[in-house]
N, C-alpha and C. Protein backbone atom coordinates (compact mmCIF):
# COMPACT_ATOMS: atom_id res chain seq x y z
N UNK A 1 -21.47 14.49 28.82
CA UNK A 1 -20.05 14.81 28.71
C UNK A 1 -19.36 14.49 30.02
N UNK A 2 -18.25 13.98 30.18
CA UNK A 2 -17.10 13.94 30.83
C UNK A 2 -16.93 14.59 32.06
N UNK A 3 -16.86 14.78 33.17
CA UNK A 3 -16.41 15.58 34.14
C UNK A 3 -15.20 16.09 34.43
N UNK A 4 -14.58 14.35 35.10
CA UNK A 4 -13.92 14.15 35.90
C UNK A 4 -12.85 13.88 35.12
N UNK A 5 -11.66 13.52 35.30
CA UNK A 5 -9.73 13.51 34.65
C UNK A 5 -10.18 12.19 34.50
N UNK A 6 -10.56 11.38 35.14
CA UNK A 6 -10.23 10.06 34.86
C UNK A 6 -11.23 9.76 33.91
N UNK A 7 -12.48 9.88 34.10
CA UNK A 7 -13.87 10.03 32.87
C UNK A 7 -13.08 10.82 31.30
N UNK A 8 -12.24 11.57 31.80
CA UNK A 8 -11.88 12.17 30.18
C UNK A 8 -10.97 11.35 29.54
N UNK A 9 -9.50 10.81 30.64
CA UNK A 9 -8.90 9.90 30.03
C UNK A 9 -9.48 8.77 29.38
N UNK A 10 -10.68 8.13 30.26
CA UNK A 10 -11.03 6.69 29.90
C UNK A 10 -11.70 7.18 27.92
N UNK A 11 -12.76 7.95 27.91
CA UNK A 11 -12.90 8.39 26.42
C UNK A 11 -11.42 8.43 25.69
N UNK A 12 -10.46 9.00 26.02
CA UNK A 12 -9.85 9.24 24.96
C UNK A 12 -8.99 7.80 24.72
N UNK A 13 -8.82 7.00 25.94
CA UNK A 13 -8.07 5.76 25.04
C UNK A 13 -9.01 4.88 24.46
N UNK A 14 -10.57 5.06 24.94
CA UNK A 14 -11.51 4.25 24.23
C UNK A 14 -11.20 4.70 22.76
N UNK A 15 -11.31 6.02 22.33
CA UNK A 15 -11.11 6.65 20.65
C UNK A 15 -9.95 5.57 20.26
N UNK A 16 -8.99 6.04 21.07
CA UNK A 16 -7.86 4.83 20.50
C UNK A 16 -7.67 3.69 20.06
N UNK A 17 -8.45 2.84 20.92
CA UNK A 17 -8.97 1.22 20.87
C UNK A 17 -9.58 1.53 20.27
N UNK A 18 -10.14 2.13 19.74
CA UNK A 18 -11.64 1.82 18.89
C UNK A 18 -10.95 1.88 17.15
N UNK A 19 -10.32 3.19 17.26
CA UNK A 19 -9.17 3.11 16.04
C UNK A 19 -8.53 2.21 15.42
N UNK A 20 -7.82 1.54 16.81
CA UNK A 20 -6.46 0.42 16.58
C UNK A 20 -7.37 -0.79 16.34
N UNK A 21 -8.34 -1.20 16.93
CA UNK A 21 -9.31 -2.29 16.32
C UNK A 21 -10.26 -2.67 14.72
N UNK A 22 -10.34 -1.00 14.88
CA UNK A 22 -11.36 -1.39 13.52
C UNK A 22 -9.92 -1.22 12.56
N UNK A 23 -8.93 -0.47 12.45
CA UNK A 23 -8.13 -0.58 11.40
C UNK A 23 -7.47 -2.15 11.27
N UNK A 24 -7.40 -3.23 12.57
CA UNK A 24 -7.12 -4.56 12.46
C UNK A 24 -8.22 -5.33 11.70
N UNK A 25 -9.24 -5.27 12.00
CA UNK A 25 -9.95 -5.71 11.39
C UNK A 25 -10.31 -5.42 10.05
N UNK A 26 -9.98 -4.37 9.71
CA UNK A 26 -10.09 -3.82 8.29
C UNK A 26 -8.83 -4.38 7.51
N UNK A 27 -7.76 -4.75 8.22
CA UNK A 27 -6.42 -5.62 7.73
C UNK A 27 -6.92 -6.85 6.92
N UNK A 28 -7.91 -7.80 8.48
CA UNK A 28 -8.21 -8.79 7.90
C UNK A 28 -9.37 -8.91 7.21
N UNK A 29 -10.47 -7.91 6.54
CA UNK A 29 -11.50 -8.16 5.80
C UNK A 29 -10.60 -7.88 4.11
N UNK A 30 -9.57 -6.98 4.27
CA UNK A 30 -9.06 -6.98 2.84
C UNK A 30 -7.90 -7.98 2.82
N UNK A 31 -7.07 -8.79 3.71
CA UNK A 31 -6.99 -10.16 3.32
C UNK A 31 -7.97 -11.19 3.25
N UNK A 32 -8.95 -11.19 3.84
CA UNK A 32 -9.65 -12.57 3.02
C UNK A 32 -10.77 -12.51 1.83
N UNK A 33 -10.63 -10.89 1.49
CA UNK A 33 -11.37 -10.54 0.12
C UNK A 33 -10.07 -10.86 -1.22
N UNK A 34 -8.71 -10.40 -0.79
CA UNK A 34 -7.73 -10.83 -1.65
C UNK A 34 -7.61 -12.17 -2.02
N UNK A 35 -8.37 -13.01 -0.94
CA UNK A 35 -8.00 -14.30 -0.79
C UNK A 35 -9.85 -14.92 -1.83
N UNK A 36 -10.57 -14.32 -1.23
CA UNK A 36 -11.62 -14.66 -2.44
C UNK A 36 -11.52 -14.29 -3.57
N UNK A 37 -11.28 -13.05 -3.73
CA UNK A 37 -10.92 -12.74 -5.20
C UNK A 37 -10.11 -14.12 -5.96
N UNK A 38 -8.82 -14.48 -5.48
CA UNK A 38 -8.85 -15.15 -6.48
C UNK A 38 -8.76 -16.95 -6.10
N UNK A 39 -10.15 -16.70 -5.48
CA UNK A 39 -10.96 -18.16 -5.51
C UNK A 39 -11.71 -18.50 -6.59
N UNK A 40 -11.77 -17.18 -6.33
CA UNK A 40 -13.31 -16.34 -7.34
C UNK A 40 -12.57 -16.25 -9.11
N UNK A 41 -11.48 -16.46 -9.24
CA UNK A 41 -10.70 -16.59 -10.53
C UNK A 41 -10.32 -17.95 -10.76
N UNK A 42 -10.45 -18.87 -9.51
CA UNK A 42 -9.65 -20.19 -9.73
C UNK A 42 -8.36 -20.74 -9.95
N UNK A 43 -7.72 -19.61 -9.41
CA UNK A 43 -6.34 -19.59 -8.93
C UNK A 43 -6.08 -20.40 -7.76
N UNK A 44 -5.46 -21.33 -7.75
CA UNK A 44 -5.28 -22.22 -6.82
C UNK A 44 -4.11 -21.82 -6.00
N UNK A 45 -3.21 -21.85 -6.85
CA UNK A 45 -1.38 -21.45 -6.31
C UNK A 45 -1.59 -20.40 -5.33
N UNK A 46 -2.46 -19.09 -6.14
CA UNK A 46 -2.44 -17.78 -5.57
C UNK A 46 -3.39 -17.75 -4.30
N UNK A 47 -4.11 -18.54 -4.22
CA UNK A 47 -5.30 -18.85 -3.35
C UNK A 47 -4.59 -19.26 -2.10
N UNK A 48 -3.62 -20.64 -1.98
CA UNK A 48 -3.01 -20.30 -0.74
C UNK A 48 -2.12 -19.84 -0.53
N UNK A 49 -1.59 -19.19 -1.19
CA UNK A 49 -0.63 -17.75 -0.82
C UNK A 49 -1.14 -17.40 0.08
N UNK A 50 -2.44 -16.58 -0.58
CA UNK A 50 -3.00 -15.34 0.01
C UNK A 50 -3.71 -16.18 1.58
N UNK A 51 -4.03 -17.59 1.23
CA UNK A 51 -4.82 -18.40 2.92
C UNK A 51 -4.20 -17.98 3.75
N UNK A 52 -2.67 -17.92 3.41
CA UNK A 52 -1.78 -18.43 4.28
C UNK A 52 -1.21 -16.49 5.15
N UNK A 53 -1.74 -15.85 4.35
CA UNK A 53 -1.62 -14.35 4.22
C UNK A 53 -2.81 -14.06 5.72
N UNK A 54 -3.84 -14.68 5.24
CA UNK A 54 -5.39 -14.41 5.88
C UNK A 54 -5.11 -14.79 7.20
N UNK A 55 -4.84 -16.51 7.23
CA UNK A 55 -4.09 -17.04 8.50
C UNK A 55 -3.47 -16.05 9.82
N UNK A 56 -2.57 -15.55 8.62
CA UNK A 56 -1.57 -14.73 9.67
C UNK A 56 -2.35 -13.47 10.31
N UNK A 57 -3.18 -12.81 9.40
CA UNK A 57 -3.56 -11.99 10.02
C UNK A 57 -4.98 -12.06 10.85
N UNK A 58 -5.38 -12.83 10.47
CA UNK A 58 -6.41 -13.95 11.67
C UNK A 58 -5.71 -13.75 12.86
N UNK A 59 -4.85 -14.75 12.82
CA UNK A 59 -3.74 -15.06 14.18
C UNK A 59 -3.78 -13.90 15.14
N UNK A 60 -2.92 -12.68 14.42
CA UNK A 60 -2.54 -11.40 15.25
C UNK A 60 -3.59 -10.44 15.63
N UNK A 61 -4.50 -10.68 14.69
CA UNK A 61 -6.10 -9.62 15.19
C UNK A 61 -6.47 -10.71 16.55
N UNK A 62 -6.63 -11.64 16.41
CA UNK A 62 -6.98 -12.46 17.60
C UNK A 62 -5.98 -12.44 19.20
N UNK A 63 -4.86 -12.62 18.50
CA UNK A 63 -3.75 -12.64 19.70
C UNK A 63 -4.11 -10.99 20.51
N UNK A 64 -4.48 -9.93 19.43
CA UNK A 64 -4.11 -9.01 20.42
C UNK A 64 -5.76 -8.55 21.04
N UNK A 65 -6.36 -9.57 20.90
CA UNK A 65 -7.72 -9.59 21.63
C UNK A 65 -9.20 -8.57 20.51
N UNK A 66 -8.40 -8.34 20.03
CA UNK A 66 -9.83 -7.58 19.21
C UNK A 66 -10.85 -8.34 18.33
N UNK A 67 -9.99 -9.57 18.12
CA UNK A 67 -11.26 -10.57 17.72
C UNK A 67 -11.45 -12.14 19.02
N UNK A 68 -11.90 -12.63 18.92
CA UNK A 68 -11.87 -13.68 19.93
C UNK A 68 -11.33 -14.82 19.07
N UNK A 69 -10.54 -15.95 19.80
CA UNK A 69 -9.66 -16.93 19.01
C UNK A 69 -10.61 -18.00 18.61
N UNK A 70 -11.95 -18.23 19.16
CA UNK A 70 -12.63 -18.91 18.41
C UNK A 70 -13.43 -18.27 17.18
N UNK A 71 -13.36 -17.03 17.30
CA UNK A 71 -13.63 -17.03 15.95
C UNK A 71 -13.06 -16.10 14.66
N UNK A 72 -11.68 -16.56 15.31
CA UNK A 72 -10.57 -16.68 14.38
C UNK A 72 -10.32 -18.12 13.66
N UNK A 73 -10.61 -19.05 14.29
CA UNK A 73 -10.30 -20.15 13.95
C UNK A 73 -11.39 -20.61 13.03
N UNK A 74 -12.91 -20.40 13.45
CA UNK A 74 -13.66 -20.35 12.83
C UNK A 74 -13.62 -19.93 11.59
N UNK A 75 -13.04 -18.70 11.08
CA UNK A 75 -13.48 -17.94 9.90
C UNK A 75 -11.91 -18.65 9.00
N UNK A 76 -11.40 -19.23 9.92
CA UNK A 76 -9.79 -20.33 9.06
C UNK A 76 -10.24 -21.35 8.79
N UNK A 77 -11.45 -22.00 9.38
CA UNK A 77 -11.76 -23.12 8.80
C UNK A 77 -12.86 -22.93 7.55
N UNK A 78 -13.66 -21.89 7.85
CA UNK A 78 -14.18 -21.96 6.07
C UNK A 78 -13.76 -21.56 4.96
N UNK A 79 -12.60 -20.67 5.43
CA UNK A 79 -11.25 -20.18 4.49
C UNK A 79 -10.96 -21.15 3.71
N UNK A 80 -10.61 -22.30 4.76
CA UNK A 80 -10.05 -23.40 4.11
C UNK A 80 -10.61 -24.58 3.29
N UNK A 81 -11.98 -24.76 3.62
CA UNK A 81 -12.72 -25.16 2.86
C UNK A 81 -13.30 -24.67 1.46
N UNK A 82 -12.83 -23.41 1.75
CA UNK A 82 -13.06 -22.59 0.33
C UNK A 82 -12.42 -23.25 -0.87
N UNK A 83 -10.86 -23.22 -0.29
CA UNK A 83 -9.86 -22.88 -1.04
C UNK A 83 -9.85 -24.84 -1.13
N UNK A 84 -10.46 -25.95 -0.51
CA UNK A 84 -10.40 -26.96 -0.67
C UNK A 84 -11.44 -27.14 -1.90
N UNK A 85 -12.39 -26.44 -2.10
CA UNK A 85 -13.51 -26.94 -3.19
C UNK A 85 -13.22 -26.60 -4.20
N UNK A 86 -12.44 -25.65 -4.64
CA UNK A 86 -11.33 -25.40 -5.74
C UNK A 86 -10.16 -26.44 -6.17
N UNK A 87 -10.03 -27.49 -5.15
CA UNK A 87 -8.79 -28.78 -5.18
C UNK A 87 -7.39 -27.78 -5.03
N UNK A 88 -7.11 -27.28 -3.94
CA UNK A 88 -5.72 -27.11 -3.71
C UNK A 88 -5.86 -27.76 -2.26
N UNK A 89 -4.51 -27.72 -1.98
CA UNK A 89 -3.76 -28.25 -0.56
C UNK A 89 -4.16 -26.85 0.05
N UNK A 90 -4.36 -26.26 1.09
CA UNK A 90 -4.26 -25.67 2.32
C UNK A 90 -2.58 -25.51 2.70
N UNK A 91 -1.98 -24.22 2.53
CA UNK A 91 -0.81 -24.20 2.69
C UNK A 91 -0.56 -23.82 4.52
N UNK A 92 0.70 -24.46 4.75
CA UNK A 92 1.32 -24.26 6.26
C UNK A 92 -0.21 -23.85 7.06
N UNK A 93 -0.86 -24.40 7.66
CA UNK A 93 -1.45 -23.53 8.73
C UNK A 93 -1.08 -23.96 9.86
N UNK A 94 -0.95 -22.53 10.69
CA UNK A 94 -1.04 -22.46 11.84
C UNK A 94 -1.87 -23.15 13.15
């Protein structure tokens, strides 16, 4: 346990970060399950909707450092290959 003021602060914004991260990431595991789901139906239209949904929130989990940008980009490029073996276009990416 903790001693010192500064040892107690550092725990409690770790709780915080630890919060504000896994709930980002929990953003983007239920956009790119929305986004399989309906791969997984063969919905094309709706498929890059939702890429383009995943994209974004790729982007901002990365920008604010809780994922690393390579492998944000990474998990956009098999996104996109997903949604290519189905025959749609890849909408707007970033």
């Amino acid at each position: 346990m903790a001693n010192s003021l500064s040892a107690k602060k550092r725990i409690r914004q770790s709780l915080k970060r630890r919060g504000r991260n896994r709930w980002r990431k929990d953003q983007v595991k239920d956009a790119v399950k929305a986004f399989e789901d309906a791969v997984h139906k063969g919905d094309s239209r709706q498929a890059a909707d939702l890429l383009k949904a995943a994209y974004h929130e790729l982007d901002r989990v990365s920008a604010k450092g809780t994922i690393h940008k390579k492998t944000a980009a990474r998990k956009k490029s098999r996104l996109a290959r997903r949604l290519a073996r189905i025959g749609a276009a890849p909408a707007d990416k970033k």
